[in-house]
N, C-alpha and C. Protein backbone atom coordinates (compact mmCIF):
# COMPACT_ATOMS: atom_id res chain seq x y z
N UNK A 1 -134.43 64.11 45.04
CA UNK A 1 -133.66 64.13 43.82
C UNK A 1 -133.00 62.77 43.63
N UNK A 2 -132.79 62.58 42.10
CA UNK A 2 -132.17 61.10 42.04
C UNK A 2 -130.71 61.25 41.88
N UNK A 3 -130.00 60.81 42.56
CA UNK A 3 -128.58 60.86 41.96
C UNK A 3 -128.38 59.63 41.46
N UNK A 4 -127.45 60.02 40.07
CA UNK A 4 -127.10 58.81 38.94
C UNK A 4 -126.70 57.90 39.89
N UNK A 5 -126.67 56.62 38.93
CA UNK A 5 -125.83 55.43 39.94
C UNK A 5 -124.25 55.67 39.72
N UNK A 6 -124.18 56.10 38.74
CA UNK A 6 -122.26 56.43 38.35
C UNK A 6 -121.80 56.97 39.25
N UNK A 7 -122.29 58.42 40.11
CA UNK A 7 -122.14 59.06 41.15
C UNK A 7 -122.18 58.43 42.42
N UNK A 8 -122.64 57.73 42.81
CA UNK A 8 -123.23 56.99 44.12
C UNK A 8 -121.98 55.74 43.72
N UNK A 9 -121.80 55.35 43.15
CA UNK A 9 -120.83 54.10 42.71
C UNK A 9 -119.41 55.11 42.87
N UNK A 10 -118.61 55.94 42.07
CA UNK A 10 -118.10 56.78 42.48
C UNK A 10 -117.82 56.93 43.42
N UNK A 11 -118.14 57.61 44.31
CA UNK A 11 -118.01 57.85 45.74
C UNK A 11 -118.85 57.22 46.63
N UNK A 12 -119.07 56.00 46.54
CA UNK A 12 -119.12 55.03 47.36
C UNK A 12 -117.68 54.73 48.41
N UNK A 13 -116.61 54.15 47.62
CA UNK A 13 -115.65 53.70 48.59
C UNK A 13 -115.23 54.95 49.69
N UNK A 14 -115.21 56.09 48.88
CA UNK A 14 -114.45 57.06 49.79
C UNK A 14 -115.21 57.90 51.01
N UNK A 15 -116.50 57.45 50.59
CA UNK A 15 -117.38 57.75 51.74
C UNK A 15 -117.48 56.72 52.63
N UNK A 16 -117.35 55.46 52.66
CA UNK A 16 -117.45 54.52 53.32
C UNK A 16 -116.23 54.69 54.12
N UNK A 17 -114.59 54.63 53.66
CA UNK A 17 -113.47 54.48 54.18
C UNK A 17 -113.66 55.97 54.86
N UNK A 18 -114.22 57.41 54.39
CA UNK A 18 -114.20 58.37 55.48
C UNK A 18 -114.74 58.29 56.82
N UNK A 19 -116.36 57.64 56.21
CA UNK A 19 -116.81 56.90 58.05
C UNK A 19 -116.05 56.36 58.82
N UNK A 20 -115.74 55.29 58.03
CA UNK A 20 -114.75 54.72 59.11
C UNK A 20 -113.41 55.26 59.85
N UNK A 21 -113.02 55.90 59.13
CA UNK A 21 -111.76 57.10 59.70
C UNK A 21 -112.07 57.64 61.02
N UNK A 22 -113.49 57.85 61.14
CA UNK A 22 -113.61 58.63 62.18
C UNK A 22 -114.34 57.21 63.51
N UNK A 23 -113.67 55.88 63.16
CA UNK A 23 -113.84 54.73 64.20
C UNK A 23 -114.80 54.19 63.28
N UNK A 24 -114.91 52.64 64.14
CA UNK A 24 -115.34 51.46 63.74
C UNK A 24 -116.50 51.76 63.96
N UNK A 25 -117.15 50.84 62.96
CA UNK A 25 -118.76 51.00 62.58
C UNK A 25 -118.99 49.59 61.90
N UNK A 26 -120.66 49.66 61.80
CA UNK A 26 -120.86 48.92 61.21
C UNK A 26 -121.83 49.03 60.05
N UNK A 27 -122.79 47.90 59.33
CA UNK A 27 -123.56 48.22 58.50
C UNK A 27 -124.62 48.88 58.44
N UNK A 28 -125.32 48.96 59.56
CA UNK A 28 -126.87 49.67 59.10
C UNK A 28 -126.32 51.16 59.87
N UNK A 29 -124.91 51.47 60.46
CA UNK A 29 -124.37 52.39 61.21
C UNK A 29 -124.33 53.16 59.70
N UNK A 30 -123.54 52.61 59.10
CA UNK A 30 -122.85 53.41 57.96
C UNK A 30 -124.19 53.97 57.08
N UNK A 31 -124.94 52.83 56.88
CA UNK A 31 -126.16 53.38 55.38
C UNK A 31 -126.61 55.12 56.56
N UNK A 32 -127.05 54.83 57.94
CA UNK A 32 -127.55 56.28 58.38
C UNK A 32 -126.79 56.84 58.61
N UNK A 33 -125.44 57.38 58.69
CA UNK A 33 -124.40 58.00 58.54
C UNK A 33 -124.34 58.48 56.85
N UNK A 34 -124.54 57.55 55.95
CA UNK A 34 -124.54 58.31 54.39
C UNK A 34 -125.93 58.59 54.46
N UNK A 35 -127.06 58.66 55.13
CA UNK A 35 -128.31 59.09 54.59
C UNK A 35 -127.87 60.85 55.54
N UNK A 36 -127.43 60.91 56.88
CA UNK A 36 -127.27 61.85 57.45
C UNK A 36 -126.30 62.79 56.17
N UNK A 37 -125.41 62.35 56.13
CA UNK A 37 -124.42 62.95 55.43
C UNK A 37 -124.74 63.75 54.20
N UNK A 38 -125.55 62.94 53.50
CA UNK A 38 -126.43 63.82 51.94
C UNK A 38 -127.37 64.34 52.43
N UNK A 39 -127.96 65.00 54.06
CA UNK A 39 -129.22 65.37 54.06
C UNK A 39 -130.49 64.71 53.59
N UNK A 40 -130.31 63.37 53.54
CA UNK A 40 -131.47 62.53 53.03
C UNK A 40 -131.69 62.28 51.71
N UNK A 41 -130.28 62.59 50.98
CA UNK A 41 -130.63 62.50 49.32
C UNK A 41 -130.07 60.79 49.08
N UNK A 42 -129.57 60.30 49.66
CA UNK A 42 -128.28 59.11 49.32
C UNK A 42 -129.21 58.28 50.21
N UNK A 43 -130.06 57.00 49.50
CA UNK A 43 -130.45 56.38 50.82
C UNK A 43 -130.02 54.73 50.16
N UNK A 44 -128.90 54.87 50.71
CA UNK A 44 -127.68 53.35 49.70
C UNK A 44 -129.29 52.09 50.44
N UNK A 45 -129.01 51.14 50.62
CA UNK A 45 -129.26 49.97 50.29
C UNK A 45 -128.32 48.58 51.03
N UNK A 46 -128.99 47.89 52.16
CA UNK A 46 -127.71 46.51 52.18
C UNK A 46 -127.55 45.95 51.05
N UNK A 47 -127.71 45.82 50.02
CA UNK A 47 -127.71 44.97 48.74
C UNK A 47 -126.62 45.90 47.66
N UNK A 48 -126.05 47.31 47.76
CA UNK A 48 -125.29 48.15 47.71
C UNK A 48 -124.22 48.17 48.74
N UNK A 49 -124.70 48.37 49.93
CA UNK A 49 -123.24 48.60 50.71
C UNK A 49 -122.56 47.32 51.21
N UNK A 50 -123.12 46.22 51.33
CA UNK A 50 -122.25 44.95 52.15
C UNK A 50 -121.66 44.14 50.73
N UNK A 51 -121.61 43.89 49.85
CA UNK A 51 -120.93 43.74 48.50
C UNK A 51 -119.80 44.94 48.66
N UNK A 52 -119.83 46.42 48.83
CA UNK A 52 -118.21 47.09 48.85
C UNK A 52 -118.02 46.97 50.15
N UNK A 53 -118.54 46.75 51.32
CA UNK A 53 -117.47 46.51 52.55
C UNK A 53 -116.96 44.92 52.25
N UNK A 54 -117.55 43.84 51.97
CA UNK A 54 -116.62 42.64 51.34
C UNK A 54 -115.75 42.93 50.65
N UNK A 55 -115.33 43.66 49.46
CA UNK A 55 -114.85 43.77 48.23
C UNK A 55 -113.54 44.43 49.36
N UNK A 56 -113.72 45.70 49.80
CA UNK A 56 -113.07 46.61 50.82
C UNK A 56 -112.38 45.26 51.77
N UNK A 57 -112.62 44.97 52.58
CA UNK A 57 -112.46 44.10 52.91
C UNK A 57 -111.11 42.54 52.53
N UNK A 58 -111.87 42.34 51.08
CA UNK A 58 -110.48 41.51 50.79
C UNK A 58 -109.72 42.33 50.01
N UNK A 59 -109.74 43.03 49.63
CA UNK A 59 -108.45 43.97 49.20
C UNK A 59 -107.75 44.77 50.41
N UNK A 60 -107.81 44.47 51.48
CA UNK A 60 -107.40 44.87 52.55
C UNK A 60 -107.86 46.11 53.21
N UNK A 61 -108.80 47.23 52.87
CA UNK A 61 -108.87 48.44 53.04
C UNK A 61 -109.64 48.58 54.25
N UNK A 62 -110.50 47.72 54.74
CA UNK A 62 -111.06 47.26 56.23
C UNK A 62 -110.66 45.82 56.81
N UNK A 63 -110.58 46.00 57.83
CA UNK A 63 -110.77 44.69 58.38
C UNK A 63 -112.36 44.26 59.15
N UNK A 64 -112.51 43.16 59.92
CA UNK A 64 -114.23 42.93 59.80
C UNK A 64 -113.96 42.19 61.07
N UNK A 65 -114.49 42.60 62.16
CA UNK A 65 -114.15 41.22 63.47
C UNK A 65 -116.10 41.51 64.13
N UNK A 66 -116.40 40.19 64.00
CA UNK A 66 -117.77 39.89 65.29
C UNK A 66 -117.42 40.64 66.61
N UNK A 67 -118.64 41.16 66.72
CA UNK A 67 -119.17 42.22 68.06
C UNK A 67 -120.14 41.76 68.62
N UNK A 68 -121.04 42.21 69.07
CA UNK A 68 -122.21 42.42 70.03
C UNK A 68 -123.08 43.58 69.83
N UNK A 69 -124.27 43.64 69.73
CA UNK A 69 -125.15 44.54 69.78
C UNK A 69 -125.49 45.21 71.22
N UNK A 70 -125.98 46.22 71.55
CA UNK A 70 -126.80 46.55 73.09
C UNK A 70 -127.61 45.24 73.24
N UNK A 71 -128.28 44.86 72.31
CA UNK A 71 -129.16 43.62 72.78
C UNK A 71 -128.31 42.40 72.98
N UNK A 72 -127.10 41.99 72.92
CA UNK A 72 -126.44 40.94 72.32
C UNK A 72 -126.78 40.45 71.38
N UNK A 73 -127.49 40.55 70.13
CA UNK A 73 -126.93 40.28 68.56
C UNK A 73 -125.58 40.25 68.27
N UNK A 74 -125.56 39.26 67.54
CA UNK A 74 -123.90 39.79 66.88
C UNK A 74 -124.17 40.53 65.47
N UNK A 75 -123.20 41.36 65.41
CA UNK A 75 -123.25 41.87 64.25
C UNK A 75 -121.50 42.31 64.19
N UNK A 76 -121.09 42.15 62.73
CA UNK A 76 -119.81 42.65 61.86
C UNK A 76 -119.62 43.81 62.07
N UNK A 77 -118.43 44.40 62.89
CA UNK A 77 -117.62 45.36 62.52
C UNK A 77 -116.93 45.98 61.78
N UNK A 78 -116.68 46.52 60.96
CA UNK A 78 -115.57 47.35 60.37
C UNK A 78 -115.09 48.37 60.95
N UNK A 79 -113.45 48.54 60.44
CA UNK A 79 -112.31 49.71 60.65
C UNK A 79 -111.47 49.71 59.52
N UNK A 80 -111.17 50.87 59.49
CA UNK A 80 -110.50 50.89 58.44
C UNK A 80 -108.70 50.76 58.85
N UNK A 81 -108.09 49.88 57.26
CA UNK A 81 -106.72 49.39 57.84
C UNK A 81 -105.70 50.96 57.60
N UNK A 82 -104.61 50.57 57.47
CA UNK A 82 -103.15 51.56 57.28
C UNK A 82 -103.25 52.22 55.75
N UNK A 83 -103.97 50.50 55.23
CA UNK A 83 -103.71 50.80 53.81
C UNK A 83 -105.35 51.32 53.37
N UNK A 84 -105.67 51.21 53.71
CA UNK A 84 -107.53 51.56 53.78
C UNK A 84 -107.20 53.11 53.64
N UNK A 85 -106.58 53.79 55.02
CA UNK A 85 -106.40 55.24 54.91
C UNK A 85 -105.63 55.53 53.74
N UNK A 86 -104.40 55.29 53.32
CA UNK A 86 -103.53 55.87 52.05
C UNK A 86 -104.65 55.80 51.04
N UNK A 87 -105.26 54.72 50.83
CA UNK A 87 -106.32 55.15 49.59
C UNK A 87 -107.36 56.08 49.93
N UNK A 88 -107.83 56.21 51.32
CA UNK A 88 -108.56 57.60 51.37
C UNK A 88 -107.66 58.75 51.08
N UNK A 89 -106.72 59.34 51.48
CA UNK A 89 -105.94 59.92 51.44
C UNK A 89 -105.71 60.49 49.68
N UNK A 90 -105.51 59.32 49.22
CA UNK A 90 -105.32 59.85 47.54
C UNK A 90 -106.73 60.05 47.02
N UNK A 91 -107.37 59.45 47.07
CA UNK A 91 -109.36 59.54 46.72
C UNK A 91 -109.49 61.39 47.37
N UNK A 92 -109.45 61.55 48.68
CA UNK A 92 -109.31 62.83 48.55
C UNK A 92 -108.84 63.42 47.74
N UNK A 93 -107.26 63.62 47.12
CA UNK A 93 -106.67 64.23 46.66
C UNK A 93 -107.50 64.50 45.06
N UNK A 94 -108.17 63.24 44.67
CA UNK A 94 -108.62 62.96 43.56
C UNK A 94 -109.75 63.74 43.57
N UNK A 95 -110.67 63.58 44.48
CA UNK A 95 -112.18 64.51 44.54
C UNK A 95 -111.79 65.77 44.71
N UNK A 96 -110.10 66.13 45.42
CA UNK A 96 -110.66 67.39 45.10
C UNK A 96 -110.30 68.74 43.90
N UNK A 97 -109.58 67.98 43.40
CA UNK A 97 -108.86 68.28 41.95
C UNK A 97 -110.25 68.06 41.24
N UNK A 98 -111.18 67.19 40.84
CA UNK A 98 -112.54 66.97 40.51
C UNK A 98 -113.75 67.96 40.69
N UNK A 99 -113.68 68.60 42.64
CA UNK A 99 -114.49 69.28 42.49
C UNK A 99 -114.05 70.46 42.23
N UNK A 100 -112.86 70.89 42.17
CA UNK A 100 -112.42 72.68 41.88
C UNK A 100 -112.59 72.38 40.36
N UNK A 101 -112.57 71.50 39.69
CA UNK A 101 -113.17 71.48 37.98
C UNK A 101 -114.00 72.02 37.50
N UNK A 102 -115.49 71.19 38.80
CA UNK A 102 -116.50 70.98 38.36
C UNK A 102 -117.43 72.71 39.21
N UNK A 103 -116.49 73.38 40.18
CA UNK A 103 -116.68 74.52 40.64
C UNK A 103 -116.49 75.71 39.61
N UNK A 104 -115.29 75.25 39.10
CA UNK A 104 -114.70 76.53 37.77
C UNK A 104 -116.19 76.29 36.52
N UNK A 105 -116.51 74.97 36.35
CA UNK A 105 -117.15 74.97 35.61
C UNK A 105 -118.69 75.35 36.11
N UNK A 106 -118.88 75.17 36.94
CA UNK A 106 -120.72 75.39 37.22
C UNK A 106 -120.42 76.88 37.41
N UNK A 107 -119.25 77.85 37.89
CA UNK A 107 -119.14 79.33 37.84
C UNK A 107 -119.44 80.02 36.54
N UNK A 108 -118.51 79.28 35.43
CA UNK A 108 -118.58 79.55 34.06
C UNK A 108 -120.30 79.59 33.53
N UNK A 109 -120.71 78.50 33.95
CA UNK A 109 -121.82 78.29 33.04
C UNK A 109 -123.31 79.11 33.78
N UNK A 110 -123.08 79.96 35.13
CA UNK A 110 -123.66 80.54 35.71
C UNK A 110 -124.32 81.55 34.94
N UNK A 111 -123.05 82.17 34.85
CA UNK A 111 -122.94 83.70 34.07
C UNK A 111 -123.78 83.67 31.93
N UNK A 112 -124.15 82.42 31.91
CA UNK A 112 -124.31 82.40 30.81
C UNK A 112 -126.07 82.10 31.03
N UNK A 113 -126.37 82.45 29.74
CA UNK A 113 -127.96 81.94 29.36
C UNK A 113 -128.39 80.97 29.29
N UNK A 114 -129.09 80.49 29.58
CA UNK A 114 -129.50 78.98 29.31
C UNK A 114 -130.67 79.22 28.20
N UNK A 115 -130.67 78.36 27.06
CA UNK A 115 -131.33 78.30 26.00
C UNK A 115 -132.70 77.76 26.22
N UNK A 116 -133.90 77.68 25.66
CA UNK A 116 -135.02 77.89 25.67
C UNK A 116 -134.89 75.95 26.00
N UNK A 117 -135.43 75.46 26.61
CA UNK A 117 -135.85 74.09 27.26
C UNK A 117 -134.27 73.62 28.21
N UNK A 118 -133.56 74.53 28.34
CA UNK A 118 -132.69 73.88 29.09
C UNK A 118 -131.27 73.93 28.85
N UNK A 119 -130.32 73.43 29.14
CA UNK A 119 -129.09 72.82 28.78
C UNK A 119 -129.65 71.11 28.50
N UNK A 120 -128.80 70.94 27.79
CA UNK A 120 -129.04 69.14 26.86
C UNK A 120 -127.73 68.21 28.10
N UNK A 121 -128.51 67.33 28.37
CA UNK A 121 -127.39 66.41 29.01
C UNK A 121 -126.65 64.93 27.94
């Protein structure tokens, strides 16, 4: 299935700052962590996710320090900061006022008929 880009843009940050909540990670950590996470529907992109961990990043919401690979590669870390969490924290609050909306509404529209080719988007 395709999910819009509005959606995936959307909840981009707050899926990213939730990974990290649960410890430091990094980039190709995170894209299979969001491919795990949607069951294989969400398959982001480095050209998508390292543009919002920068962005994240200088607005303070991660910080970024050089590591080491098992092989010794280096590769960029992220964690998320103090202030990284308060904006997860409200982004929750926000999705979930959003999805009890969008729950009342897909209940509503259950119980009803759907007209001959569909509902119109």
């Amino acid at each position: 299935m395709h999910i819009d880009k509005d959606l995936v843009a959307a909840s981009a940050t707050p899926l990213v700052l939730g990974i990290l909540a649960s410890g430091e990670s990094y980039g190709y950590a995170i894209l299979k962590r969001v491919n795990e996470l949607s069951g294989g529907q969400m398959q982001w992109t480095d050209g998508m996710l390292y543009p919002l961990l920068h962005r994240l990043e200088r607005l303070g919401y991660v910080d970024a320090s050089w590591g080491s690979s098992d092989t010794g590669r280096k590769r960029k870390h992220y964690a998320i900061t103090p202030t990284g969490q308060a904006l997860l924290a409200e982004r929750q609050q926000q999705w979930s006022i959003v999805s009890d909306a969008l729950a009342q509404v897909w209940r509503s529209v259950e119980g009803q008929a759907r007209p001959i080719g569909g509902w119109a988007s």
